[in-house]
N, C-alpha and C. Protein backbone atom coordinates (compact mmCIF):
# COMPACT_ATOMS: atom_id res chain seq x y z
N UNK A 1 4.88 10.49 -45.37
CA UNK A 1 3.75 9.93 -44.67
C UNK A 1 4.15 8.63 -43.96
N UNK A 2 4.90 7.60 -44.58
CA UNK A 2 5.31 6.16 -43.90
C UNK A 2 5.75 6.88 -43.00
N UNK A 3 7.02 7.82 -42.62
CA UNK A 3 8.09 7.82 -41.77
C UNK A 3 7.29 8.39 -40.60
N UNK A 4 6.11 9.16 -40.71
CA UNK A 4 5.54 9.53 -39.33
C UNK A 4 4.41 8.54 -38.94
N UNK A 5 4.11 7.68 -40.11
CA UNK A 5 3.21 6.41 -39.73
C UNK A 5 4.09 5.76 -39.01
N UNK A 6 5.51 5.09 -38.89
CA UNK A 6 6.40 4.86 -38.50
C UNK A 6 6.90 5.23 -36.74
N UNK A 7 7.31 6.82 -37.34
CA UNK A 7 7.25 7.36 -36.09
C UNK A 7 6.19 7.57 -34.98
N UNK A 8 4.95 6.98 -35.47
CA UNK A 8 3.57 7.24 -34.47
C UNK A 8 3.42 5.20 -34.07
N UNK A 9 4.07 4.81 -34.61
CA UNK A 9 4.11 3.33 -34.56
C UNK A 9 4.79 3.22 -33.22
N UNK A 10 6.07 3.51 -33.17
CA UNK A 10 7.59 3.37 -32.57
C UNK A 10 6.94 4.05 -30.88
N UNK A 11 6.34 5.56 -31.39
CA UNK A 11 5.82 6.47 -29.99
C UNK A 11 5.08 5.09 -29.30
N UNK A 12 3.79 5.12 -29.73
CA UNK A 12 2.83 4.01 -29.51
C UNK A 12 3.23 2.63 -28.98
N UNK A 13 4.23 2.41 -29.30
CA UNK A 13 4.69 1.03 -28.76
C UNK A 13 5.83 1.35 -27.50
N UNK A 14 6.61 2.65 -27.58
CA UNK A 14 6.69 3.05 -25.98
C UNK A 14 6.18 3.04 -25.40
N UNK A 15 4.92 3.74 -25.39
CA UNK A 15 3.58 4.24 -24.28
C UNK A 15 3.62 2.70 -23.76
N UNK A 16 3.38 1.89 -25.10
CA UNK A 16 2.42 0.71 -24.22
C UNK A 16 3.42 -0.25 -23.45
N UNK A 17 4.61 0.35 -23.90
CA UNK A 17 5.56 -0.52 -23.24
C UNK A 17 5.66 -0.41 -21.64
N UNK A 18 5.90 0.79 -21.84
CA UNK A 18 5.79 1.99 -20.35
C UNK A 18 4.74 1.25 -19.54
N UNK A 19 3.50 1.76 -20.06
CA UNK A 19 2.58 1.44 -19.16
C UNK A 19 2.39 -0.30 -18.78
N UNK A 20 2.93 -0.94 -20.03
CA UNK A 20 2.78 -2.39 -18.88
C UNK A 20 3.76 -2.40 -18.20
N UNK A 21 5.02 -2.05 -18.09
CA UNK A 21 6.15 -2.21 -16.84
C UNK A 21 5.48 -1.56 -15.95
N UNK A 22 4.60 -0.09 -15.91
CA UNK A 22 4.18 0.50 -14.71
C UNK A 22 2.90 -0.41 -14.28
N UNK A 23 1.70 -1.24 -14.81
CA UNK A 23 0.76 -1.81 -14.54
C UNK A 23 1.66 -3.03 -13.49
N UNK A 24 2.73 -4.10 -14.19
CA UNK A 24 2.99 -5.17 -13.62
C UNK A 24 3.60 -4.67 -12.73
N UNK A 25 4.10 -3.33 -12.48
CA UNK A 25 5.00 -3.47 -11.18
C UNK A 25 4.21 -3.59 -10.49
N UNK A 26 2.90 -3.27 -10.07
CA UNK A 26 1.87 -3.06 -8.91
C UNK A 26 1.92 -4.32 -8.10
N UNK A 27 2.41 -5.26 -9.27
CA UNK A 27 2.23 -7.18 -8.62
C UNK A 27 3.80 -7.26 -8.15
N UNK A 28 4.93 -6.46 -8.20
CA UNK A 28 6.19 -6.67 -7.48
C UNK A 28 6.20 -6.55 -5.54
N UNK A 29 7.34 -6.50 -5.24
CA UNK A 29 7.52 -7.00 -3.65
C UNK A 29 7.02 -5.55 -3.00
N UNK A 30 7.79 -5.25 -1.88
CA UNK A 30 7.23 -3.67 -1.79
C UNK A 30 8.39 -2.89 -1.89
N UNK A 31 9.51 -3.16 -2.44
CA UNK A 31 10.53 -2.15 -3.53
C UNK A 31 9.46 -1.10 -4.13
N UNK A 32 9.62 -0.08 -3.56
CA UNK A 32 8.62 0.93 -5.07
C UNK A 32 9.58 1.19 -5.70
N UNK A 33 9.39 0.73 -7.37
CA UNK A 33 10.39 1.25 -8.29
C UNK A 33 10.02 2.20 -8.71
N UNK A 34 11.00 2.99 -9.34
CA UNK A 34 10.92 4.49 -10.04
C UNK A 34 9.66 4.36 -10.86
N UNK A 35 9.55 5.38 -11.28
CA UNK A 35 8.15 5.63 -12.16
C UNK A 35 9.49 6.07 -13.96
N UNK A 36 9.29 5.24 -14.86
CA UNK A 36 9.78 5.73 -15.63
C UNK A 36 8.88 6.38 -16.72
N UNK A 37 9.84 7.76 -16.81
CA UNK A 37 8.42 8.82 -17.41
C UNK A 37 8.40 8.62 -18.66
N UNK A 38 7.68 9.07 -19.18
CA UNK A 38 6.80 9.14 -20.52
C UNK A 38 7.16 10.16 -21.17
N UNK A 39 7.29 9.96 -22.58
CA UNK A 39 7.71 11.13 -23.73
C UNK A 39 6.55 12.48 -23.47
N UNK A 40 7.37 13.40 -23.58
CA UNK A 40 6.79 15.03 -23.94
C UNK A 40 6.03 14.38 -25.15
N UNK A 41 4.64 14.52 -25.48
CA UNK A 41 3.95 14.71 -26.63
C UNK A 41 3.30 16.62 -26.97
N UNK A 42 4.05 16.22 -28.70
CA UNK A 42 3.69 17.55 -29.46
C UNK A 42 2.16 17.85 -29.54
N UNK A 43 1.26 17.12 -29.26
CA UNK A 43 -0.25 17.16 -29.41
C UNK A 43 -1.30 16.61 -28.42
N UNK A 44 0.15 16.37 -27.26
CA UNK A 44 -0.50 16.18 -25.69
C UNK A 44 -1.26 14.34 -25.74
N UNK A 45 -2.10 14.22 -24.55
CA UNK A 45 -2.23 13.18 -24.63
C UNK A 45 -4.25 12.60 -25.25
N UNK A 46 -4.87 11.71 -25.21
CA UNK A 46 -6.20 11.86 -25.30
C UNK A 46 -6.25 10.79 -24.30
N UNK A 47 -7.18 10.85 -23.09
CA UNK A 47 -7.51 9.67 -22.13
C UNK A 47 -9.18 9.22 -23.16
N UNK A 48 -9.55 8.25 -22.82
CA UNK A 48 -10.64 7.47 -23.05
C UNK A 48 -11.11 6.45 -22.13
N UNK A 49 -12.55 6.77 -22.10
CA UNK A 49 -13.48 5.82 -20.82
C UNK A 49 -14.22 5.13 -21.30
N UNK A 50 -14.51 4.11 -20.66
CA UNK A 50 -15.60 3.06 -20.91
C UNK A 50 -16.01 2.23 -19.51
N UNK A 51 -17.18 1.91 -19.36
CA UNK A 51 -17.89 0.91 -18.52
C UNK A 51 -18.07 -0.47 -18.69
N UNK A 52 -17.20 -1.34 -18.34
CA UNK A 52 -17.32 -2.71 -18.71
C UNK A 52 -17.46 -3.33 -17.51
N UNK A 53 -18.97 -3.95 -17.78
CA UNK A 53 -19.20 -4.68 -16.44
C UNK A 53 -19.61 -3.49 -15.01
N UNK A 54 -18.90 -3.62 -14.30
CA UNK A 54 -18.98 -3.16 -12.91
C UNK A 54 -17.88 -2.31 -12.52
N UNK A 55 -16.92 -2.06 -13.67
CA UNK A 55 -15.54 -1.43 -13.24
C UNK A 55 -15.72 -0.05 -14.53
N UNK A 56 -14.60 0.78 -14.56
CA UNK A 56 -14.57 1.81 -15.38
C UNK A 56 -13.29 1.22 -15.90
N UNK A 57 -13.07 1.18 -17.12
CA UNK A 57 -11.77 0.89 -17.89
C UNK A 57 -11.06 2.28 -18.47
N UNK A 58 -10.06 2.58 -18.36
CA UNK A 58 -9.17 3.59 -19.71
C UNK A 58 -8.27 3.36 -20.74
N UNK A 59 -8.33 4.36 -20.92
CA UNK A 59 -6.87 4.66 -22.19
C UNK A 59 -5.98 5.53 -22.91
N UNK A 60 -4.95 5.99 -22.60
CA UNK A 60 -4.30 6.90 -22.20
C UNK A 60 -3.36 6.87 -23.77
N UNK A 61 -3.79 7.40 -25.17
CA UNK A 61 -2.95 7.64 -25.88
C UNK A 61 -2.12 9.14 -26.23
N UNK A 62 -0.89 8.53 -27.34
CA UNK A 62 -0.35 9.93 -27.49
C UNK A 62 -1.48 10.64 -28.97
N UNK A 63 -1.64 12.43 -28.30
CA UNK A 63 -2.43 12.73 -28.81
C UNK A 63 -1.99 12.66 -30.63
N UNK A 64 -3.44 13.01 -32.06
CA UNK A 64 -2.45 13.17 -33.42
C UNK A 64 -3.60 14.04 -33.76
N UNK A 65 -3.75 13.84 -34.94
CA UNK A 65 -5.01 14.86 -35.60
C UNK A 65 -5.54 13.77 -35.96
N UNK A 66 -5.88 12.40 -35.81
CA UNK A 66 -6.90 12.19 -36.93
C UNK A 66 -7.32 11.36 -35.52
N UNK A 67 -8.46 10.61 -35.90
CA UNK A 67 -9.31 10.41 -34.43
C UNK A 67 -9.41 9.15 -34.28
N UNK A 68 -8.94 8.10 -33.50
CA UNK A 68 -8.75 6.92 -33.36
C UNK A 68 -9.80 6.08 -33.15
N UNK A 69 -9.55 5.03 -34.13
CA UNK A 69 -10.51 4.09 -33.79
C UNK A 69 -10.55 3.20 -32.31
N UNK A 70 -12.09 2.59 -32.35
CA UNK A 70 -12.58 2.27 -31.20
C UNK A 70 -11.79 0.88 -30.91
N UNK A 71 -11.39 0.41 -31.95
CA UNK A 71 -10.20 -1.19 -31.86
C UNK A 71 -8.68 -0.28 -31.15
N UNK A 72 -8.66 0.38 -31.43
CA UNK A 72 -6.89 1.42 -31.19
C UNK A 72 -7.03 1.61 -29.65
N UNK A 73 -8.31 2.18 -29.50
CA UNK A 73 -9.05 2.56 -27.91
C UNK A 73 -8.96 1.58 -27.02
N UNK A 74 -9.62 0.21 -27.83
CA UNK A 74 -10.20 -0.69 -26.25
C UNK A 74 -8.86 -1.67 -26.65
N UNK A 75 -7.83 -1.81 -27.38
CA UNK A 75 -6.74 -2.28 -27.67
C UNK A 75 -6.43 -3.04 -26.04
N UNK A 76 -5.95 -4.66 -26.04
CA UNK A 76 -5.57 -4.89 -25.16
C UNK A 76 -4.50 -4.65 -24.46
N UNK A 77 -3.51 -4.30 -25.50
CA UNK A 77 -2.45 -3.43 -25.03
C UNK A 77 -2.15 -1.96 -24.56
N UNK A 78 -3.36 -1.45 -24.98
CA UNK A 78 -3.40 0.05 -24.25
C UNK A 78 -4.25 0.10 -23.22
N UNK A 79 -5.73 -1.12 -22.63
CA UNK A 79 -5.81 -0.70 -21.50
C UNK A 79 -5.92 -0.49 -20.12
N UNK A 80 -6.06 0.53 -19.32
CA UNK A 80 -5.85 0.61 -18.36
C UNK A 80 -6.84 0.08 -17.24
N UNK A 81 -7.32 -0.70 -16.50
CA UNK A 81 -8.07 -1.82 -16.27
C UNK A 81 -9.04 -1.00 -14.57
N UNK A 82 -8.20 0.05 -14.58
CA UNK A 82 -8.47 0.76 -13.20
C UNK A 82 -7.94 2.55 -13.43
N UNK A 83 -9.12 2.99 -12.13
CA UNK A 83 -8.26 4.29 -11.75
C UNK A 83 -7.03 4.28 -11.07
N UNK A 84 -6.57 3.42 -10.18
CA UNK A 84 -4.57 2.96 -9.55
C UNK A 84 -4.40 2.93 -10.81
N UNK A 85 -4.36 2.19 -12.01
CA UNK A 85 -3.29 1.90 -13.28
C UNK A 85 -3.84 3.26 -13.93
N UNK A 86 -4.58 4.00 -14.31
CA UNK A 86 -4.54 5.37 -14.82
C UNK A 86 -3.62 6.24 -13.72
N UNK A 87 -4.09 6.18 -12.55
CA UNK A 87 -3.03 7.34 -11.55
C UNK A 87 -1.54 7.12 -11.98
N UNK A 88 -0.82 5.48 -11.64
CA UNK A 88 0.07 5.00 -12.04
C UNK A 88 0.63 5.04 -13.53
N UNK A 89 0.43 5.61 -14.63
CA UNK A 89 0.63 6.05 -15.99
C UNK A 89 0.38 7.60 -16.11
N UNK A 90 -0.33 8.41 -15.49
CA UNK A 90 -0.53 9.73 -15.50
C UNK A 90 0.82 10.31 -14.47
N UNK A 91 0.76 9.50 -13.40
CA UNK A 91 2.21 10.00 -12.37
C UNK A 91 3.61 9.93 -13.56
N UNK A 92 3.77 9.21 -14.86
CA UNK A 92 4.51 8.86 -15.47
C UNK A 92 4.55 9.78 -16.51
N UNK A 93 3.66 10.98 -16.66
CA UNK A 93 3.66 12.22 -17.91
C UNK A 93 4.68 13.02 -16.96
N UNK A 94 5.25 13.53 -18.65
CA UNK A 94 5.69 15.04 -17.61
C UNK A 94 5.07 16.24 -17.09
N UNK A 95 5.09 16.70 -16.00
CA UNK A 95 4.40 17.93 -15.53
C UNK A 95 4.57 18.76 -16.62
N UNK A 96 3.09 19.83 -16.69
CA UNK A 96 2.60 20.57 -17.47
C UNK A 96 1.93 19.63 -18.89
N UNK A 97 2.14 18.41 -19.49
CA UNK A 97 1.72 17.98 -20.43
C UNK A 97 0.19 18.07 -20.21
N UNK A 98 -0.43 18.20 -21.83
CA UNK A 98 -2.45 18.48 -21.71
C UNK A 98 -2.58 16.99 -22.21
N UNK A 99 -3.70 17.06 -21.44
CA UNK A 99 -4.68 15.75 -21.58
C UNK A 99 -5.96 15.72 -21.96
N UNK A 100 -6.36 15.47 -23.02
CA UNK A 100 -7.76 15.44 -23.45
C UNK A 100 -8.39 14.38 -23.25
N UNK A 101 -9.71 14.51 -22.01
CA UNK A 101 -10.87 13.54 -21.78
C UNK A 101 -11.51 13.45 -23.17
N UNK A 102 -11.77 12.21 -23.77
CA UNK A 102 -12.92 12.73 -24.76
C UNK A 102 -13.60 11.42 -24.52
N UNK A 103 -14.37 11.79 -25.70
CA UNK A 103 -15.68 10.14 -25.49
C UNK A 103 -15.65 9.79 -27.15
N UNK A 104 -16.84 9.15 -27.55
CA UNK A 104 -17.02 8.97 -28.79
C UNK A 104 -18.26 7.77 -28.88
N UNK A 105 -18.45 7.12 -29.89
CA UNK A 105 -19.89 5.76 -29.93
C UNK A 105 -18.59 5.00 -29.24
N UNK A 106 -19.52 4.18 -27.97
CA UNK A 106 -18.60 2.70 -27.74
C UNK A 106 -18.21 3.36 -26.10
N UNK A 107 -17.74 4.82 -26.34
CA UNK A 107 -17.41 5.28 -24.95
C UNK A 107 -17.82 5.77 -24.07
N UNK A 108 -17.82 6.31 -23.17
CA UNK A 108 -18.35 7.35 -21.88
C UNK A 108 -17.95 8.04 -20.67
N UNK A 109 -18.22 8.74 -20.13
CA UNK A 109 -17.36 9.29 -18.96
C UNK A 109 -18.38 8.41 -17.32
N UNK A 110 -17.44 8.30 -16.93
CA UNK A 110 -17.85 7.73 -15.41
C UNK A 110 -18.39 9.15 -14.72
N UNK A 111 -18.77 9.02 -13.38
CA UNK A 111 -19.77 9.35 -12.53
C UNK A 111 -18.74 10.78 -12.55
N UNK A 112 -19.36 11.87 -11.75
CA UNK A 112 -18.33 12.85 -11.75
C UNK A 112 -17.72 12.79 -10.86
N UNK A 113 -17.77 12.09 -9.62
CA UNK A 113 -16.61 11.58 -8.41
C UNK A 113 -15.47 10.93 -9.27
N UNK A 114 -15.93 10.37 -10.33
CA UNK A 114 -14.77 9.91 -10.50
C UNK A 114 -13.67 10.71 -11.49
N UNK A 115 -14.63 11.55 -12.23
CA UNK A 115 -14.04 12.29 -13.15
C UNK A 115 -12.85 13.40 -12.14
N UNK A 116 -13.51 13.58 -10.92
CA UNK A 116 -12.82 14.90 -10.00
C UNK A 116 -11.77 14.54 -9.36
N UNK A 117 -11.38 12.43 -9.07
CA UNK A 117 -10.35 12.21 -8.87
C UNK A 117 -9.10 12.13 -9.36
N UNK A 118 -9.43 12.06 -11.13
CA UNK A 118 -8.95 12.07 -12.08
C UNK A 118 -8.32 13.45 -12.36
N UNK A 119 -9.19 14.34 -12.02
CA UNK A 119 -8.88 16.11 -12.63
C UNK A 119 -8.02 16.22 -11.09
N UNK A 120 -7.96 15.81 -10.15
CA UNK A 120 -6.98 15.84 -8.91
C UNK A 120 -5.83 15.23 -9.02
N UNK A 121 -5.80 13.89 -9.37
CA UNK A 121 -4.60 13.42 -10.03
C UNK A 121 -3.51 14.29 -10.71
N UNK A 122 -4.64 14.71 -11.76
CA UNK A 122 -3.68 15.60 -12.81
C UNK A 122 -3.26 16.73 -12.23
N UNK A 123 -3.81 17.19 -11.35
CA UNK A 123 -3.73 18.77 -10.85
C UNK A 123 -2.15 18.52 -9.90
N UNK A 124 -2.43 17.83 -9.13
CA UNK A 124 -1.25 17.18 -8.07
C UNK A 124 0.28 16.75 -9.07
N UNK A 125 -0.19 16.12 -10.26
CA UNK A 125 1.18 16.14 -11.18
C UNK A 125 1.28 17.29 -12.02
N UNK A 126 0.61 17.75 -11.81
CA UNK A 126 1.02 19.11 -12.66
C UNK A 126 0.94 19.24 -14.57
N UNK A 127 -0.67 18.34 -14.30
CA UNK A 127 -1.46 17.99 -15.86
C UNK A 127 -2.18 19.05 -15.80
N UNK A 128 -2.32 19.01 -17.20
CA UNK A 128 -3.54 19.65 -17.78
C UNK A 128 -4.28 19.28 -18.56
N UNK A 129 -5.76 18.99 -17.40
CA UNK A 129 -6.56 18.18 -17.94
C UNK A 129 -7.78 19.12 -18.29
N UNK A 130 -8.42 18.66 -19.82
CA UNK A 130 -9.23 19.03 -20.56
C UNK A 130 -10.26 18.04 -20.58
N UNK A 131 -11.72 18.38 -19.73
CA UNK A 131 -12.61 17.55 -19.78
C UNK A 131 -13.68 17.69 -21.29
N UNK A 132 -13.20 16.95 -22.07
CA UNK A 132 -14.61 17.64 -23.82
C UNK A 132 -15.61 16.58 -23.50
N UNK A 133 -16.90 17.33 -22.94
CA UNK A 133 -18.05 16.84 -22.51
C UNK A 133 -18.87 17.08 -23.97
């Protein structure tokens, strides 16, 4: 049990590593640097939404079986502050990886324009996205 608490530690602190090199590059010169990709996950990924304020926020973890808390979710290190920084971390899965939309208390899904840019995103990288309404 430690060694995959461990090993879900180690995953988790890639992702978030990943995704802040891909968030801060957005503030670099106009070099576009590579997109460095993101681990194959065995249980795919789970995105998460929320409305704060006037903007839509996300959060893009690796998927497990047990169901993450809402501190793990709105974690300042996991999130994604925009739809550019979700496009910019989803361009970074590998094609064919599944993605589970979900919600939960605390969360919600944005308007469905926005949900359809999102399911386009994925479609264009070659995701598979699972909307659980």
């Amino acid at each position: 049990m430690r060694l995959r608490h461990r090993t879900l530690q180690v995953g988790c602190t890639l992702l978030v590593g990943a995704m802040l090199v891909l968030i801060s590059s957005g503030c670099a010169t106009a070099v576009e640097p590579a997109i460095t990709p993101l681990p194959r996950s065995m249980k795919g990924y789970e995105l998460y939404s929320w409305q704060d304020g006037g903007s839509w926020k996300f959060s893009l973890l690796i998927g497990t079986n047990r169901q993450k808390s809402l501190g793990e979710i709105k974690s300042a290190a996991t999130v994604l502050p925009n739809l550019e920084a979700l496009r910019s971390v989803l361009q970074a899965l590998p094609p064919g990886e599944f993605i589970t939309w979900q919600s939960a208390e605390g969360l919600s899904f944005p308007p469905e324009s926005v949900i359809e840019q999102v399911a386009q995103i994925c479609k264009d990288d070659g995701l598979i996205l699972n909307v659980a309404k």
